[in-house]
Protein backbone atom coordinates (compact mmCIF):
# COMPACT_ATOMS: atom_id res chain seq x y z
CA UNK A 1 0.99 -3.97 4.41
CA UNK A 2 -1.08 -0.32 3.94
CA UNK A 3 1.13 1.83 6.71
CA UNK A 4 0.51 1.11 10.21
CA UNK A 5 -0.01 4.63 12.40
CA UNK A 6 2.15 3.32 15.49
CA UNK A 7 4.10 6.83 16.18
CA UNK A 8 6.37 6.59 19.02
CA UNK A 9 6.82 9.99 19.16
CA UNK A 10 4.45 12.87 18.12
CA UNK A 11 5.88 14.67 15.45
CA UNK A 12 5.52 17.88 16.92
CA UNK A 13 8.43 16.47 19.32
CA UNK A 14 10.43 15.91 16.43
CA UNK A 15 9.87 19.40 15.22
CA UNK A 16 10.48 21.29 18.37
CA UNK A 17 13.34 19.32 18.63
CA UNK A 18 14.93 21.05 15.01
CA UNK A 19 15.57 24.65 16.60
CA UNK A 20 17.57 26.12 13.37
CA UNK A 21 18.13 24.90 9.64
CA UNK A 22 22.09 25.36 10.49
CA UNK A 23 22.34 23.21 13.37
CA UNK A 24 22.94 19.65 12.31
CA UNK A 25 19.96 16.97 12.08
CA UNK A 26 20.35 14.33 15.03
CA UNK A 27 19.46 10.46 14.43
CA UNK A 28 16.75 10.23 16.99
CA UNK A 29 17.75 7.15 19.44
CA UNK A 30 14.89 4.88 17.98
CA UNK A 31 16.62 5.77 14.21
CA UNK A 32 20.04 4.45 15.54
CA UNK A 33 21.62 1.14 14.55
CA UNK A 34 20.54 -1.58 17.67
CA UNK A 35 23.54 -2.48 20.29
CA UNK A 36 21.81 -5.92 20.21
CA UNK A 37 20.10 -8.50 17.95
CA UNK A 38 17.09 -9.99 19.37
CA UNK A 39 16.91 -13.35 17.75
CA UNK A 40 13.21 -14.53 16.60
CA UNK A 41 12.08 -18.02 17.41
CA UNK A 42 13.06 -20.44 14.77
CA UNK A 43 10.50 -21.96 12.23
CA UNK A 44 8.38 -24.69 13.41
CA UNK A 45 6.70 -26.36 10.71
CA UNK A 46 3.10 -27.15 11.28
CA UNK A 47 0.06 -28.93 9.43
CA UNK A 48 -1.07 -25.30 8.57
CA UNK A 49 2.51 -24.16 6.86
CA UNK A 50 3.54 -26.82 5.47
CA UNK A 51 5.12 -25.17 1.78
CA UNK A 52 4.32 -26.83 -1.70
CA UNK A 53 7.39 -27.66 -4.00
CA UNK A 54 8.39 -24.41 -5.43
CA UNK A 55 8.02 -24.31 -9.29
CA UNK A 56 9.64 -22.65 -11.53
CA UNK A 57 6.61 -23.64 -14.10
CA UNK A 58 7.82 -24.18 -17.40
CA UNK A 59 9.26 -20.35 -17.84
CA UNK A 60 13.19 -20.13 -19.03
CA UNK A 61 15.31 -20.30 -15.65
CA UNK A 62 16.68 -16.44 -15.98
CA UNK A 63 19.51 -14.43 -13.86
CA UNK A 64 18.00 -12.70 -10.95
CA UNK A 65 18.48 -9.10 -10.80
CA UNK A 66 19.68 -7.96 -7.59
CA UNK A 67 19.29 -3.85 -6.76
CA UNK A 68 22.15 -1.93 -6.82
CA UNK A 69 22.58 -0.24 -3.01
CA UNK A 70 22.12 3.48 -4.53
CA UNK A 71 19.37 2.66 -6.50
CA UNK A 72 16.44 5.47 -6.78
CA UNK A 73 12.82 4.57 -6.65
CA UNK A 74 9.91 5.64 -7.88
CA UNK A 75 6.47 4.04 -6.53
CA UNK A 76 2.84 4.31 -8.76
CA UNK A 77 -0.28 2.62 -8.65
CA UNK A 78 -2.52 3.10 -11.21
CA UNK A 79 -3.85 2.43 -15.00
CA UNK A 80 -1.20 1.93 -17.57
CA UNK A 81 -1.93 5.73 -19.38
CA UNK A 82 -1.17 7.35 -15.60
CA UNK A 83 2.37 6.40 -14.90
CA UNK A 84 4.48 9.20 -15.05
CA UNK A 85 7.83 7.49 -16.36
CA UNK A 86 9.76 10.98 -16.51
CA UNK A 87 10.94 10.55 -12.71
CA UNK A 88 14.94 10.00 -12.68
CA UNK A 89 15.29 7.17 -10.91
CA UNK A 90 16.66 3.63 -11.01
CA UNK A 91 13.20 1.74 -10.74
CA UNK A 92 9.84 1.54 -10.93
CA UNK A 93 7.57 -0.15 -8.88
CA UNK A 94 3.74 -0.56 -10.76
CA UNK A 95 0.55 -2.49 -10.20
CA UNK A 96 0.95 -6.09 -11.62
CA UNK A 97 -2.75 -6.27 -13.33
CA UNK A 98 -2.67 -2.39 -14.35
CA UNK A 99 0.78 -2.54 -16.18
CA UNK A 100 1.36 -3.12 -19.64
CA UNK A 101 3.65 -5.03 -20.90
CA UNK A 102 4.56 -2.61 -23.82
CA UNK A 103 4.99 0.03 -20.83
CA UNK A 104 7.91 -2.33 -19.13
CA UNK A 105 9.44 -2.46 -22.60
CA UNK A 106 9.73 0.98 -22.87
CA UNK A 107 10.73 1.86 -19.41
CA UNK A 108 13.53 -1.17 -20.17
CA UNK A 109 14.91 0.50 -23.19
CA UNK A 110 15.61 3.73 -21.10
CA UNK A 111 18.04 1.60 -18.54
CA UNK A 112 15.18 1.21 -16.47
CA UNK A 113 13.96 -1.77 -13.84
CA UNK A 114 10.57 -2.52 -13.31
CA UNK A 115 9.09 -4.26 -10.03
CA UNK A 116 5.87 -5.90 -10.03
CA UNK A 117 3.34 -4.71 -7.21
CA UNK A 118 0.95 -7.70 -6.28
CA UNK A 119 -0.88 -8.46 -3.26
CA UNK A 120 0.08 -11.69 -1.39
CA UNK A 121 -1.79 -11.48 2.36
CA UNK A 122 -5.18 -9.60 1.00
CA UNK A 123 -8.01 -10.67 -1.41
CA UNK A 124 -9.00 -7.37 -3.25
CA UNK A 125 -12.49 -7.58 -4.95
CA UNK A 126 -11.75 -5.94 -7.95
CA UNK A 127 -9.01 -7.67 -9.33
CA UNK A 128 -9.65 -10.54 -12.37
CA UNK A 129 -8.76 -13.19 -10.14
CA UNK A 130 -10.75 -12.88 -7.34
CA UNK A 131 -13.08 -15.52 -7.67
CA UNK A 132 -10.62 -17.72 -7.71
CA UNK A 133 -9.86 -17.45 -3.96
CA UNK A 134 -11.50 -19.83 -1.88
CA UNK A 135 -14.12 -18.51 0.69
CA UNK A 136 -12.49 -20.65 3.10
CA UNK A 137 -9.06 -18.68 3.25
CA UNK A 138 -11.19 -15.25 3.18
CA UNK A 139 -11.34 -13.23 6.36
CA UNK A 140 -12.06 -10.48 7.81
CA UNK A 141 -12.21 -6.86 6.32
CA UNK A 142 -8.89 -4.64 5.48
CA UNK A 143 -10.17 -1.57 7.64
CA UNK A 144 -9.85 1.47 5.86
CA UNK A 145 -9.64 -0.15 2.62
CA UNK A 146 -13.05 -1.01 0.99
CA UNK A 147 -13.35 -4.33 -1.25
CA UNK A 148 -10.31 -5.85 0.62
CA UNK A 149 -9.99 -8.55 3.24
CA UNK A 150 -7.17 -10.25 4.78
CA UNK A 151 -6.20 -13.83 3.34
CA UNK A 152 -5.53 -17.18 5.45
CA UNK A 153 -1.92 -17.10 4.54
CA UNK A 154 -1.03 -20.45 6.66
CA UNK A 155 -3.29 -22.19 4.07
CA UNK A 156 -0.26 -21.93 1.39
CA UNK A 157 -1.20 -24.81 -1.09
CA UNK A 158 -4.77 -23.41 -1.60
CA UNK A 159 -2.70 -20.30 -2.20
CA UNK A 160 -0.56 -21.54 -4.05
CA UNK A 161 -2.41 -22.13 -7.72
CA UNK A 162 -3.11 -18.41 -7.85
CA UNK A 163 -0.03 -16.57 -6.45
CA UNK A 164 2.26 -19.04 -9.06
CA UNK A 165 0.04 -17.32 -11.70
CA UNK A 166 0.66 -13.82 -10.50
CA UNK A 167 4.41 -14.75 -10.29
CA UNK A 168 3.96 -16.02 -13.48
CA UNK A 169 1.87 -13.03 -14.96
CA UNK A 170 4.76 -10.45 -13.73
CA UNK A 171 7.42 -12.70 -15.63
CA UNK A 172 5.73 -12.88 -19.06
CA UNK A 173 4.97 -8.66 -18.80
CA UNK A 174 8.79 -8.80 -18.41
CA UNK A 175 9.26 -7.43 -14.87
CA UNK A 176 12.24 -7.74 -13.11
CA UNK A 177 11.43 -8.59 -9.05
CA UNK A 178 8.25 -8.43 -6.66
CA UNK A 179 6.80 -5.99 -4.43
CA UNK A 180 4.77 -9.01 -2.06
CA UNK A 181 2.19 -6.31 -0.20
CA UNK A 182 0.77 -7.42 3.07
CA UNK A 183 3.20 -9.95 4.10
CA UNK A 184 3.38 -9.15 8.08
CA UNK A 185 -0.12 -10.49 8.96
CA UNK A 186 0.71 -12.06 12.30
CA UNK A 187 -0.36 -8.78 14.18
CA UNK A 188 -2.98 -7.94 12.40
CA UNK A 189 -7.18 -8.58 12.96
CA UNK A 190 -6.76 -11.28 10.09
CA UNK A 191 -10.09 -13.61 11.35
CA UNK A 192 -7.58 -16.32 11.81
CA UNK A 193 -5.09 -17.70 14.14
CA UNK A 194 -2.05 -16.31 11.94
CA UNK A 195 1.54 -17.01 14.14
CA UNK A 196 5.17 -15.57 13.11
CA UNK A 197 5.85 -18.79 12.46
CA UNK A 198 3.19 -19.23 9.74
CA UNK A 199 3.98 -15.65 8.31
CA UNK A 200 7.68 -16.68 8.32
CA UNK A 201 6.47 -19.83 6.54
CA UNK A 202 4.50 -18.29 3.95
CA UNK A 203 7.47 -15.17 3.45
CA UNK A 204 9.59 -17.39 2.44
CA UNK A 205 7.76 -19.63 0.73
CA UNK A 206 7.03 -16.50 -2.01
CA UNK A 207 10.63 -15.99 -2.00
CA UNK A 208 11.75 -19.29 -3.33
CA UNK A 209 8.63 -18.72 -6.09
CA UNK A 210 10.29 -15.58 -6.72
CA UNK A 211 13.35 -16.97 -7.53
CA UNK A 212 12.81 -19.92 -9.49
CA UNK A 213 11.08 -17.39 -11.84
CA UNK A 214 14.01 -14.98 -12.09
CA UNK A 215 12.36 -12.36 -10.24
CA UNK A 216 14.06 -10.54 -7.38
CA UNK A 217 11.86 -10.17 -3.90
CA UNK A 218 11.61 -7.30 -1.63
CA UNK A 219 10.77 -7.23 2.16
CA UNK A 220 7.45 -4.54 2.28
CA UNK A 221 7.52 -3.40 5.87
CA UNK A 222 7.49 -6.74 8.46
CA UNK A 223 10.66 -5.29 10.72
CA UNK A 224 9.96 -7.84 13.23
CA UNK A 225 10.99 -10.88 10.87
CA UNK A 226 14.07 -8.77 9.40
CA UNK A 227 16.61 -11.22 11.03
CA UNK A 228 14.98 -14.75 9.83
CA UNK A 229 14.30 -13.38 6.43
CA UNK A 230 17.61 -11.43 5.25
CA UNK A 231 18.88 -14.05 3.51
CA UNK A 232 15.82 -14.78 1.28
CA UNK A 233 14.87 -11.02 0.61
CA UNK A 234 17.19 -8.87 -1.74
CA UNK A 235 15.41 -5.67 -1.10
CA UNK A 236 13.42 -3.91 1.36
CA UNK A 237 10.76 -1.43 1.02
CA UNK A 238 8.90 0.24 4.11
CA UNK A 239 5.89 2.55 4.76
CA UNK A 240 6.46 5.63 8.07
CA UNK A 241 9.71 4.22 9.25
CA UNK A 242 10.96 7.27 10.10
CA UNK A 243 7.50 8.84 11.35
CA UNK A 244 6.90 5.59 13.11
CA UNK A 245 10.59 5.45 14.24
CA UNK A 246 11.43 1.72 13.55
CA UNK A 247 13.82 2.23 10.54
CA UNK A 248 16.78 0.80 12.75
CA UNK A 249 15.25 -2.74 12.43
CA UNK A 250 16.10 -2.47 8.54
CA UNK A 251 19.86 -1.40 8.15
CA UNK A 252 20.89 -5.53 8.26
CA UNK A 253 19.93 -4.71 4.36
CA UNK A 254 21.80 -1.80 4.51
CA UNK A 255 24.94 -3.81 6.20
CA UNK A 256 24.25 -6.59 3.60
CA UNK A 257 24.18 -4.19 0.34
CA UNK A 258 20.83 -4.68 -0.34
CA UNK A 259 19.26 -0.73 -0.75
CA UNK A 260 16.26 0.20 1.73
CA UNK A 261 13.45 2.12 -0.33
CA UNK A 262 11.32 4.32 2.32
CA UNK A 263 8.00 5.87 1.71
CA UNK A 264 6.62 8.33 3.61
CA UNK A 265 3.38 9.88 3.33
CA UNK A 266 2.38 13.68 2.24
CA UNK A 267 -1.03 12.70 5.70
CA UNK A 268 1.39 12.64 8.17
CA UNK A 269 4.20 14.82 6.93
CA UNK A 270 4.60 18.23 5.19
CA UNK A 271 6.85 18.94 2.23
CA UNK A 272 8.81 21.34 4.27
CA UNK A 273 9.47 18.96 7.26
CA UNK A 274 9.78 15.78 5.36
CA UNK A 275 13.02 17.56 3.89
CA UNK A 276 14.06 19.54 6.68
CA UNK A 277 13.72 16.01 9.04
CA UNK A 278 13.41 13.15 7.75
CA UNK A 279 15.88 13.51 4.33
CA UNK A 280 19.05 14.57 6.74
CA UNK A 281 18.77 11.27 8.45
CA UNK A 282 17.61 9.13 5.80
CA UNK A 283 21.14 9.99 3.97
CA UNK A 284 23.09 9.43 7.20
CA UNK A 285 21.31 5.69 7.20
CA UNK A 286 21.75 5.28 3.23
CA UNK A 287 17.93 4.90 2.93
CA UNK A 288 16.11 6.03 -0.53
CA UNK A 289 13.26 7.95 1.38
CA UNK A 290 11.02 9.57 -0.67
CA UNK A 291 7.33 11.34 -0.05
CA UNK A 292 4.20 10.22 -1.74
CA UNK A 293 0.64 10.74 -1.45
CA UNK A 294 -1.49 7.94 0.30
CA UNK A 295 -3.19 6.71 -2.59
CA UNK A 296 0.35 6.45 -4.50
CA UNK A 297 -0.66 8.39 -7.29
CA UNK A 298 1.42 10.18 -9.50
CA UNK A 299 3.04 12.98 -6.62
CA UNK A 300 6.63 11.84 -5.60
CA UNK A 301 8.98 14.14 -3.84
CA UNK A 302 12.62 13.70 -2.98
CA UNK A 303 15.19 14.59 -0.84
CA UNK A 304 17.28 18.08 -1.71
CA UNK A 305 20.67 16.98 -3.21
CA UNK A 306 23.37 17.48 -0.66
CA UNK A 307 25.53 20.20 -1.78
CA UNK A 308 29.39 19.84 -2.12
C-alpha cells in the first residue's frame, strides 16, 4: 500500500515534546506495546474468496529463507543500471520487472538477499503484463498515482494465472522472498465491495504461493490483520509507522523473531528529526527504520550508531 497520511499527532507535537538532545527519547503512548489483543473476526469463506489450489508449478521445491531479526534493509525502485548496491545492509528489496537477474547474482555473491517487489492489489499500466488483467477485476483509480488502479482482489482465481507468473518470474531471477504491495485494500476507495474477510482471504492465499515456490513473504503495512496473519507472514515491512503512530500493532513480529523493516519518508520528516525522534525509539522497539525519499529512489538514510 503507497503510505497512508493518517497522523495522530502533528509532528510539531512530537517536536516540542523533545526539549534537549540529552534528555532521553520517550516511546510516545501510541508507540508502546498494547495491554490487550483485540481479536479480528475469523475467516468466513464466501463465493467471492474462495482460494485456488496453491501450486508450486513445476519449479524445484527449495528451503525458504526466513530473515534474520537484525537484518538491515535497503529499499530501491528503479531500472536495473540505478540500484546503488554499495549500501551495508542485509537485503535488498528491488522492482520484480526492473531487476536483472545477473544483478541478484551479484548482490548473492556478496552475502547478500534479494526480495522481489511486485504489486498484488493494483493494476499498473505500464508493466508487460497488464493486458492480461481482466477489465472486470479493474477499478477505480490509485489517487495520487497516475496509470494505477486498484484490483478486485476477492476475484482470486481470475488473479490467480498472472500473480503465479510473477511468483514464478521472481523465482527464476533467483530472488529470495516477496514484497506483496497493496495488500490492505479493505479500507480503501477500491470500486468494489472489498471486506477483511476477503483481504484476509486473498493475504493468505499469496502466502501459501509464496511458499510452495521457496520464497519468503512479508506483511507491507495492513496493521489491522497483524493478529490473523502472523503465522503466514515471516516479515513485515511498513510505510509512517512512527509518523502515523501505529507501529505498536507490529511488535507480534518482533515477539515472534521475525525483523520489522520501517520506512519513513524524507515529505513528512527532516533528516535532523528523523534521527533525533524517530531512530531513539525505533531501537528501543528493535525496528530497522530507515528514511527514504517518496519515489524510493536511490537516497536512504539510517539511524546514527549508538555509541558504547
Amino acid at each position: 500500500m503507497k503510505p497512508r497520511f493518517t497522523l495522530l499527532l502533528a509532528l510539531s507535537v512530537l517536536i516540542s515534546g523533545c526539549t534537549s538532545p540529552a534528555e532521553s527519547t520517550a516511546i510516545p503512548s501510541a508507540i508502546q506495546p498494547a495491554s490487550t489483543t483485540e481479536t479480528s473476526s475469523p475467516l468466513e469463506a464466501s463465493p467471492a474468496t474462495e482460494m485456488p489450489v496453491s501450486t508450486a508449478t513445476s519449479l524445484p521445491a527449495k528451503e525458504i529463507w526466513l530473515p534474520p531479526l537484525d537484518s538491515t534493509f535497503s529499499w530501491q525502485l528503479g531500472s536495473n543500471d540505478e540500484i546503488n548496491t554499495n549500501f551495508d545492509v542485509d537485503i535488498y528489496d528491488l522492482d520484480a520487472f526492473e531487476t536483472e537477474a545477473s544483478l541478484i547474482a551479484s548482490l548473492h555473491s556478496q552475502g547478500k538477499k534479494v526480495i522481489c517487489y511486485i504489486s498484488v492489489g493494483s493494476w499498473e499500466d505500464w508493466r508487460p503484463d497488464a493486458a492480461d488483467f481482466p477489465s472486470e477485476i479493474i477499478g477505480n483509480d490509485y489517487e495520487g498515482w497516475p496509470g494505477e488502479k486498484w484490483l478486485d482482489i476477492r476475484q482470486i482465481d481470475l488473479l490467480a494465472p498472472i500473480m503465479r507468473a510473477r511468483l514464478d518470474m521472481c523465482v527464476k531471477k533467483g530472488f529470495d522472498g516477496i514484497e506483496p504491495d497493496n495488500i490492505d485494500l479493505h479500507w480503501a476507495d477500491t470500486g468494489f465491495k472489498i471486506s477483511y474477510e476477503d483481504q484476509l482471504a486473498y493475504n493468505i492465499w499469496l502466502s501459501e504461493e509464496a511458499h510452495a515456490r521457496g520464497l519468503s513473504i512479508g506483511l507491507k503495512n495492513d496493521d489491522e490483520q497483524v493478529s490473523d496473519l502472523l503465522p503466514y507472514f515471516d516479515w513485515a515491512l511498513t510505510e509512517d509507522c512512527f509518523i502515523g503512530e501505529w507501529c505498536q500493532e507490529m511488535l507480534p513480529f518482533i515477539e515472534a523473531g521475525k525483523p520489522v523493516f520501517a520506512a519513513e519518508y524524507t515529505d513528512q520528516i527532516s533528516l535532523e528529526d528523523f534521527e533525533n525522534i524517530i531512530c531513539p525509539p525505533a531501537n528501543d522497539l528493535n525496528f530497522h527504520v530507515f528514511l527514504k525519499n517518496r519515489n524510493l529512489d536511490e537516497f536512504r538514510a539510517d539511524c546514527p550508531v549508538n555509541a558504547e
